[in-house]
PDB file of N, CA and C in Angstrom:
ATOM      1  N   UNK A   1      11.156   4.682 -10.484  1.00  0.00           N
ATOM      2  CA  UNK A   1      10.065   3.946 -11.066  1.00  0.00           C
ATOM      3  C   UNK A   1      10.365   3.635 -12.531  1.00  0.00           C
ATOM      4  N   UNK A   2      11.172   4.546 -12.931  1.00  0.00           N
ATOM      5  CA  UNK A   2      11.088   4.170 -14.810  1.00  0.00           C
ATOM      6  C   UNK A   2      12.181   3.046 -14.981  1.00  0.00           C
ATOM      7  N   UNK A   3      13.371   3.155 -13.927  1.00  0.00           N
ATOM      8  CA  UNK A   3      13.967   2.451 -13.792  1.00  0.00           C
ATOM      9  C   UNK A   3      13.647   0.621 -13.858  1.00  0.00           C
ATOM     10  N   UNK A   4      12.750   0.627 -12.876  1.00  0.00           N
ATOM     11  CA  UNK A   4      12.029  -0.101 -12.496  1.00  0.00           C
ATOM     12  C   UNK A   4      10.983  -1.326 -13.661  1.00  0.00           C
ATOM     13  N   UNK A   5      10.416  -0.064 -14.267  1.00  0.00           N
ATOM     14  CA  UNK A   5       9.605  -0.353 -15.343  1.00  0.00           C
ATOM     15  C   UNK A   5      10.538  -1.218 -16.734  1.00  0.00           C
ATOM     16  N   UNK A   6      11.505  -0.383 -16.883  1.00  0.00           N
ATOM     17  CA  UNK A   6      12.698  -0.477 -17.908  1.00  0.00           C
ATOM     18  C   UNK A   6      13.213  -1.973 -17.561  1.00  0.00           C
ATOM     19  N   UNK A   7      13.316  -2.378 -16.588  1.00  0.00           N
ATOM     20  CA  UNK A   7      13.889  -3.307 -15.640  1.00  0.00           C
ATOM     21  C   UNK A   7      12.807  -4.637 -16.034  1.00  0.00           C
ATOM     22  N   UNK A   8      11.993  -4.188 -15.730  1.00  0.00           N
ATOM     23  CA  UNK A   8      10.630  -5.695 -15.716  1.00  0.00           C
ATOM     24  C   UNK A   8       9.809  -5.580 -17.354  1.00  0.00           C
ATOM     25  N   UNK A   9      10.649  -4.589 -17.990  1.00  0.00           N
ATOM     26  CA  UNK A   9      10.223  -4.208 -19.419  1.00  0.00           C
ATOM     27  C   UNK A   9       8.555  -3.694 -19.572  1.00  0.00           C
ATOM     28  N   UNK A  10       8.267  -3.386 -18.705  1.00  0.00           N
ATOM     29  CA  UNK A  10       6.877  -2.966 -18.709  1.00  0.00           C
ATOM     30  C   UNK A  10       6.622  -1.914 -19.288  1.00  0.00           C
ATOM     31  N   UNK A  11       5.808  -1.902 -20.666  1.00  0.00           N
ATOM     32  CA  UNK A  11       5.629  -1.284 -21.622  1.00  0.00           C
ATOM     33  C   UNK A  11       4.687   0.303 -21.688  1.00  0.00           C
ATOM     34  N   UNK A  12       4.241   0.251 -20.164  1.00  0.00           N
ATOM     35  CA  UNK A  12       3.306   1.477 -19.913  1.00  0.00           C
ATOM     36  C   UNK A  12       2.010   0.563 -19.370  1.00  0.00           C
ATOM     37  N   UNK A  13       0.866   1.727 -18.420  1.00  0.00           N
ATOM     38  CA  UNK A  13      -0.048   1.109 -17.931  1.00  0.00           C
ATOM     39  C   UNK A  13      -0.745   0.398 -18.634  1.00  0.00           C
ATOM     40  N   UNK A  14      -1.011   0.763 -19.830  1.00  0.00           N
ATOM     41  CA  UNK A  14      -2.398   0.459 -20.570  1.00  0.00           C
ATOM     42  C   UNK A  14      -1.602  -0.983 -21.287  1.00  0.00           C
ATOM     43  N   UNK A  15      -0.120  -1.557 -21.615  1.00  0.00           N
ATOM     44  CA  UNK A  15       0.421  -2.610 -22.003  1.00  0.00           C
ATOM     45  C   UNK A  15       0.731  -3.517 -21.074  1.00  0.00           C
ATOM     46  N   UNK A  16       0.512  -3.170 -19.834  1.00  0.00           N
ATOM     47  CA  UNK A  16       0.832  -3.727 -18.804  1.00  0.00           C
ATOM     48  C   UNK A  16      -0.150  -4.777 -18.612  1.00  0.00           C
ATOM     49  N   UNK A  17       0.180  -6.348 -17.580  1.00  0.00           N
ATOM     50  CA  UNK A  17      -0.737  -7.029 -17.334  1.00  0.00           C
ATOM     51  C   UNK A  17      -0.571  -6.933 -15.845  1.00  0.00           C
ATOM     52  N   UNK A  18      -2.040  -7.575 -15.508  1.00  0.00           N
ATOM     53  CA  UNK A  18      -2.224  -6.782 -14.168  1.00  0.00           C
ATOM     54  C   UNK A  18      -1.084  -7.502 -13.129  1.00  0.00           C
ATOM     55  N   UNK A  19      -0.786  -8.255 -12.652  1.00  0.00           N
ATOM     56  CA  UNK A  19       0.807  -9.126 -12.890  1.00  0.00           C
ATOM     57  C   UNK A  19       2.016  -7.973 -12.502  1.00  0.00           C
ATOM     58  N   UNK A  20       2.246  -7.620 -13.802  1.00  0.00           N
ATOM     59  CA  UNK A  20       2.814  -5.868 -14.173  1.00  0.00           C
ATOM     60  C   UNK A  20       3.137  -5.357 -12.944  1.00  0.00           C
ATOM     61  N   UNK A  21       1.368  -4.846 -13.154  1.00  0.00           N
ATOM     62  CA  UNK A  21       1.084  -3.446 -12.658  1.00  0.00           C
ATOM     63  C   UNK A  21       0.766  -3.664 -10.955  1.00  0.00           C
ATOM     64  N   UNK A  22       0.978  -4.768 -10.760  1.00  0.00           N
ATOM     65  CA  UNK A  22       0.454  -5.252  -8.961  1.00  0.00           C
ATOM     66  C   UNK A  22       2.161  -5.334  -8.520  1.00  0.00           C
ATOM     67  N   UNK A  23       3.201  -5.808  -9.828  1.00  0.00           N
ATOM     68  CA  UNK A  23       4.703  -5.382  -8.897  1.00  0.00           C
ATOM     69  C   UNK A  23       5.349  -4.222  -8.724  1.00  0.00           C
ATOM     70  N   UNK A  24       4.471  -3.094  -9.570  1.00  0.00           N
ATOM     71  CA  UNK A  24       5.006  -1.704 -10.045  1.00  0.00           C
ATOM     72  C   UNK A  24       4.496  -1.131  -8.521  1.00  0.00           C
ATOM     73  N   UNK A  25       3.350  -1.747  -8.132  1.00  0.00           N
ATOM     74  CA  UNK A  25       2.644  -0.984  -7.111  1.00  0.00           C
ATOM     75  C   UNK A  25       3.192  -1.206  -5.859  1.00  0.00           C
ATOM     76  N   UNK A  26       3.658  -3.025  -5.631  1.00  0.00           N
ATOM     77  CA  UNK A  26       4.232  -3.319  -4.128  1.00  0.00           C
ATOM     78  C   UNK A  26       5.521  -2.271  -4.235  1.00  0.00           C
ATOM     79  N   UNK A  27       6.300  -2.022  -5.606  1.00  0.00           N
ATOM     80  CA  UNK A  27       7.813  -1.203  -5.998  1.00  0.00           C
ATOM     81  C   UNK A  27       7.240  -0.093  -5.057  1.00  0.00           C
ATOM     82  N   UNK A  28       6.449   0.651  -5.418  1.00  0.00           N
ATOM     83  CA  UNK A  28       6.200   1.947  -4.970  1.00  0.00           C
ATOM     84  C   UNK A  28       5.838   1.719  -3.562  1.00  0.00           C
ATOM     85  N   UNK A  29       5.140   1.183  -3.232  1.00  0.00           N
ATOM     86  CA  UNK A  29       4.862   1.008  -1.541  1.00  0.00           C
ATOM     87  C   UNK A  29       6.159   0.727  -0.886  1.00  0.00           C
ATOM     88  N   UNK A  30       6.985  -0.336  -1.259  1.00  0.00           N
ATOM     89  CA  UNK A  30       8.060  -0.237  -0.470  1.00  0.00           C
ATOM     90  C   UNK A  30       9.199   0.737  -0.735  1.00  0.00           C
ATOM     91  N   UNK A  31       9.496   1.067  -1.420  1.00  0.00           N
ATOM     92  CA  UNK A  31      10.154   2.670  -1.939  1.00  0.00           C
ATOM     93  C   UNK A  31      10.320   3.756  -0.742  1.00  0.00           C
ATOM     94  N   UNK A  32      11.323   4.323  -0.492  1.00  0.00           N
ATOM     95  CA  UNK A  32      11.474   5.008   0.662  1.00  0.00           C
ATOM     96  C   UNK A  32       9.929   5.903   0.498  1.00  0.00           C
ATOM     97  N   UNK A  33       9.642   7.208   0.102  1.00  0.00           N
ATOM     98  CA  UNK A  33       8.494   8.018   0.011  1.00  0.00           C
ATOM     99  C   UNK A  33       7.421   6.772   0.009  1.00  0.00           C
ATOM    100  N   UNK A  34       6.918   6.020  -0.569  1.00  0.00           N
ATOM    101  CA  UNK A  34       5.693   5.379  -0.730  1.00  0.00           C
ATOM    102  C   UNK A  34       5.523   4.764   0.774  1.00  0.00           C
ATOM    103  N   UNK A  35       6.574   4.082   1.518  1.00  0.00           N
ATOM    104  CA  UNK A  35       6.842   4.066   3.039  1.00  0.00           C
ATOM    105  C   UNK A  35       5.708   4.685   3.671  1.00  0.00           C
ATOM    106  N   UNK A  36       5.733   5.513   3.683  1.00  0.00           N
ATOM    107  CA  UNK A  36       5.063   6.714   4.456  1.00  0.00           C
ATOM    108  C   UNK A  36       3.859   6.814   4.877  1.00  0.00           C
ATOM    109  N   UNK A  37       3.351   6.311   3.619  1.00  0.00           N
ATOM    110  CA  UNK A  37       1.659   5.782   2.653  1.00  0.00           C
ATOM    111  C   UNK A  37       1.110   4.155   2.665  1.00  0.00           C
ATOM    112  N   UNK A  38       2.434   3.708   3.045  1.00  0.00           N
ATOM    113  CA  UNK A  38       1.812   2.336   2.712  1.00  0.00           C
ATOM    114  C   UNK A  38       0.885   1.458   3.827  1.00  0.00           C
ATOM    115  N   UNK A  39       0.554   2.194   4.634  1.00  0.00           N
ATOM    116  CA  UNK A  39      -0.198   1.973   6.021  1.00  0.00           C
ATOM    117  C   UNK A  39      -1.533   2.158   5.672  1.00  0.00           C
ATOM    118  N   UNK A  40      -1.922   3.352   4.540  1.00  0.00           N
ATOM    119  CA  UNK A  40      -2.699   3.609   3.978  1.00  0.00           C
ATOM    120  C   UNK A  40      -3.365   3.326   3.018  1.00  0.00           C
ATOM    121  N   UNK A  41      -2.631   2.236   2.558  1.00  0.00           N
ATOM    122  CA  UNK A  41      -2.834   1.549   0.932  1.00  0.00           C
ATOM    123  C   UNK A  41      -4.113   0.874   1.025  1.00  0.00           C
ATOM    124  N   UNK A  42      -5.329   1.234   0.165  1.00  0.00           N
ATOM    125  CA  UNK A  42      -6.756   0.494   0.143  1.00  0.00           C
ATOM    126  C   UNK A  42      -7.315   0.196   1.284  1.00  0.00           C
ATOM    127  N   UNK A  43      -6.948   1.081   2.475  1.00  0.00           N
ATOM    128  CA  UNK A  43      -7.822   1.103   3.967  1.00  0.00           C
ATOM    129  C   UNK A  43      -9.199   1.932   3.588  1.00  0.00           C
ATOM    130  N   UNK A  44      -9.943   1.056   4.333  1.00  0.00           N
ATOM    131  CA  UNK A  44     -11.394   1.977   3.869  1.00  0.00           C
ATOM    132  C   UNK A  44     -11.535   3.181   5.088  1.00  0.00           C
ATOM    133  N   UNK A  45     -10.707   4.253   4.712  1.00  0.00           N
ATOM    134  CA  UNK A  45     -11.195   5.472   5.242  1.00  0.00           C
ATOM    135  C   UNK A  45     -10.734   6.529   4.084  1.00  0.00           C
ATOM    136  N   UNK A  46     -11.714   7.677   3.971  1.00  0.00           N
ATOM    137  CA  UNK A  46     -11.157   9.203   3.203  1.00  0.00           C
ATOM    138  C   UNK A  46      -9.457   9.054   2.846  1.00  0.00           C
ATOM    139  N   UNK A  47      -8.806   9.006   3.692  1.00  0.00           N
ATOM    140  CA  UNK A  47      -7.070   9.387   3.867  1.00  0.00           C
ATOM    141  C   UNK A  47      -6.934   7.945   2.946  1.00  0.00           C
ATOM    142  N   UNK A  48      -7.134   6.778   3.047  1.00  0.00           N
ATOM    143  CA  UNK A  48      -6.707   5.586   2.782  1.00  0.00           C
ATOM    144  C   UNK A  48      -7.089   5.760   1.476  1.00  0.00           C
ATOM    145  N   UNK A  49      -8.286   6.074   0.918  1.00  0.00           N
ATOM    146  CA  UNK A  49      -8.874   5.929  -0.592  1.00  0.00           C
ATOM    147  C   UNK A  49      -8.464   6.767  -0.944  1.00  0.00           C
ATOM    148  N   UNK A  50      -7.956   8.252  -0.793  1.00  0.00           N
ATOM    149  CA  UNK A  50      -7.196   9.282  -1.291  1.00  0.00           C
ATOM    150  C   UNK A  50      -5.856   8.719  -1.719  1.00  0.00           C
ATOM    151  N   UNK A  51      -5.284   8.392  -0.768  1.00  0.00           N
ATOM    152  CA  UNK A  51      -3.850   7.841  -0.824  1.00  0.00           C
ATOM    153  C   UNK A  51      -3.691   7.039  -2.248  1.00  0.00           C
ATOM    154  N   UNK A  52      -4.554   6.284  -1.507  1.00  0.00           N
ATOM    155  CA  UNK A  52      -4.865   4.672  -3.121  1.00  0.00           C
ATOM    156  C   UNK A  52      -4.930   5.991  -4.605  1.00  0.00           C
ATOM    157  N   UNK A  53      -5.827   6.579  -4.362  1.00  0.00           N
ATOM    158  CA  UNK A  53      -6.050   6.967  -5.501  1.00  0.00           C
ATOM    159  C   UNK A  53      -5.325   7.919  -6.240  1.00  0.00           C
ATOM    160  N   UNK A  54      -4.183   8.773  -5.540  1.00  0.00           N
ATOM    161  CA  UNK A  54      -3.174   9.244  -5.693  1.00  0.00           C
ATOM    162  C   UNK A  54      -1.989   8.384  -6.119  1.00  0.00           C
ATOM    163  N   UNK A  55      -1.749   7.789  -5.912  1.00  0.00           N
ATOM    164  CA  UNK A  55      -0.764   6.652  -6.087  1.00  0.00           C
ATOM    165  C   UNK A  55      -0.750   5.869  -7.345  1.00  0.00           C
ATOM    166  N   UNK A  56      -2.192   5.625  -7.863  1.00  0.00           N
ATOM    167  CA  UNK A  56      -2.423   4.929  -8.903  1.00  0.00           C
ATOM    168  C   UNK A  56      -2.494   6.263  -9.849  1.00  0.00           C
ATOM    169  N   UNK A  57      -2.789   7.088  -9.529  1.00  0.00           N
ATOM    170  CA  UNK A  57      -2.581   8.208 -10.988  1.00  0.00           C
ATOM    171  C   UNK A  57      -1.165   8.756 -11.234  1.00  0.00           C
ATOM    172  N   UNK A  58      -0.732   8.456  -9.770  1.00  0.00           N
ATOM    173  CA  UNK A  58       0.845   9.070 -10.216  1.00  0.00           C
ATOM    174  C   UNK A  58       1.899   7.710 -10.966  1.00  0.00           C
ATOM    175  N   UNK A  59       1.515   6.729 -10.643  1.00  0.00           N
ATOM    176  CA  UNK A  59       1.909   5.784 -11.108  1.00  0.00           C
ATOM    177  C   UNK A  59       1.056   5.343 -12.547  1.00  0.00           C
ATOM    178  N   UNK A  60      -0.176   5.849 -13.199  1.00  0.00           N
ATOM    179  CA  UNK A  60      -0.177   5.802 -14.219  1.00  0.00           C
ATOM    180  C   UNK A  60       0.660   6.896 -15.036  1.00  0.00           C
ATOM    181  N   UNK A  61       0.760   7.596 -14.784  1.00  0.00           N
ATOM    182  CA  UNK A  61       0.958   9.349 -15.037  1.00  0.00           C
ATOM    183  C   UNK A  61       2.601   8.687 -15.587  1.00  0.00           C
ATOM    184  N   UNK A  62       3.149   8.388 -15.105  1.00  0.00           N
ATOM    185  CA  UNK A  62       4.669   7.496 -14.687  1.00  0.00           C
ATOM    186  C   UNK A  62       4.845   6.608 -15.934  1.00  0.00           C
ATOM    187  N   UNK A  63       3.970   5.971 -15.848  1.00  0.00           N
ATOM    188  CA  UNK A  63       4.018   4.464 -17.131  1.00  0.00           C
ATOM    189  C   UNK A  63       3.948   5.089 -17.848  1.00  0.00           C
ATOM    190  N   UNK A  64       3.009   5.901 -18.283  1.00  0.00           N
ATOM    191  CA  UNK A  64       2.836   6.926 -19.874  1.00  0.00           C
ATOM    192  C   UNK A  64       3.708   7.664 -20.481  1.00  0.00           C
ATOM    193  N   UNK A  65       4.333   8.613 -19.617  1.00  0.00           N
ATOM    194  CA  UNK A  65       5.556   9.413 -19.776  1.00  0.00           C
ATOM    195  C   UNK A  65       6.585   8.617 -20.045  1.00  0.00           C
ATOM    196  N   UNK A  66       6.699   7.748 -19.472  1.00  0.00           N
ATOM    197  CA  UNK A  66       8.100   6.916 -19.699  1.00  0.00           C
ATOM    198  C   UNK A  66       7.649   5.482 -20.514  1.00  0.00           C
ATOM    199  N   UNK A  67       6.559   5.736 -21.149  1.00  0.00           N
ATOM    200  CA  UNK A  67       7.040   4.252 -21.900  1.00  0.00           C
ATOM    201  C   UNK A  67       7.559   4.116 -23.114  1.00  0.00           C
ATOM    202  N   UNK A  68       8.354   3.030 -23.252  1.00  0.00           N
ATOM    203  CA  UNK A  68       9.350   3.276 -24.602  1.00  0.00           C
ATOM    204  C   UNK A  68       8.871   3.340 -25.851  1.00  0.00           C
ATOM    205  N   UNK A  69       9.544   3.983 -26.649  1.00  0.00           N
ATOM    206  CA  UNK A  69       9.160   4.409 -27.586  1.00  0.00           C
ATOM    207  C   UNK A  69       9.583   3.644 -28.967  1.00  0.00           C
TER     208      UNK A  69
END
């Protein structure tokens, strides 16, 4: 992912435009692990909105730590 970020120069979540942050997200869904989940992505059930919502914190969590300095 930082790779990724570094790559499309994306400056962290909060610098990001939503643009950004909607290719950071298809990155992670198609990503071997995100695979797994992506069946689950914004389905309206418990498991589906968990998923979503896991995903977007680990992927903010991600932009922050790694944005350049």
């Amino acid at each position: 992912m930082k790779c990724k970020m570094e790559q499309d120069r994306i400056p962290g979540w909060k610098g990001s435009t939503a643009a950004q942050w909607a290719v950071i997200q298809a990155y992670a869904l198609a990503s071997l692990p995100g695979r797994v989940g992506a069946a689950l992505w914004q389905t309206d059930t418990a498991q589906g909105e968990r998923f979503t919502e896991c995903l977007e914190f680990l992927l903010k969590d991600m932009a922050e730590k790694h944005k350049p300095t």
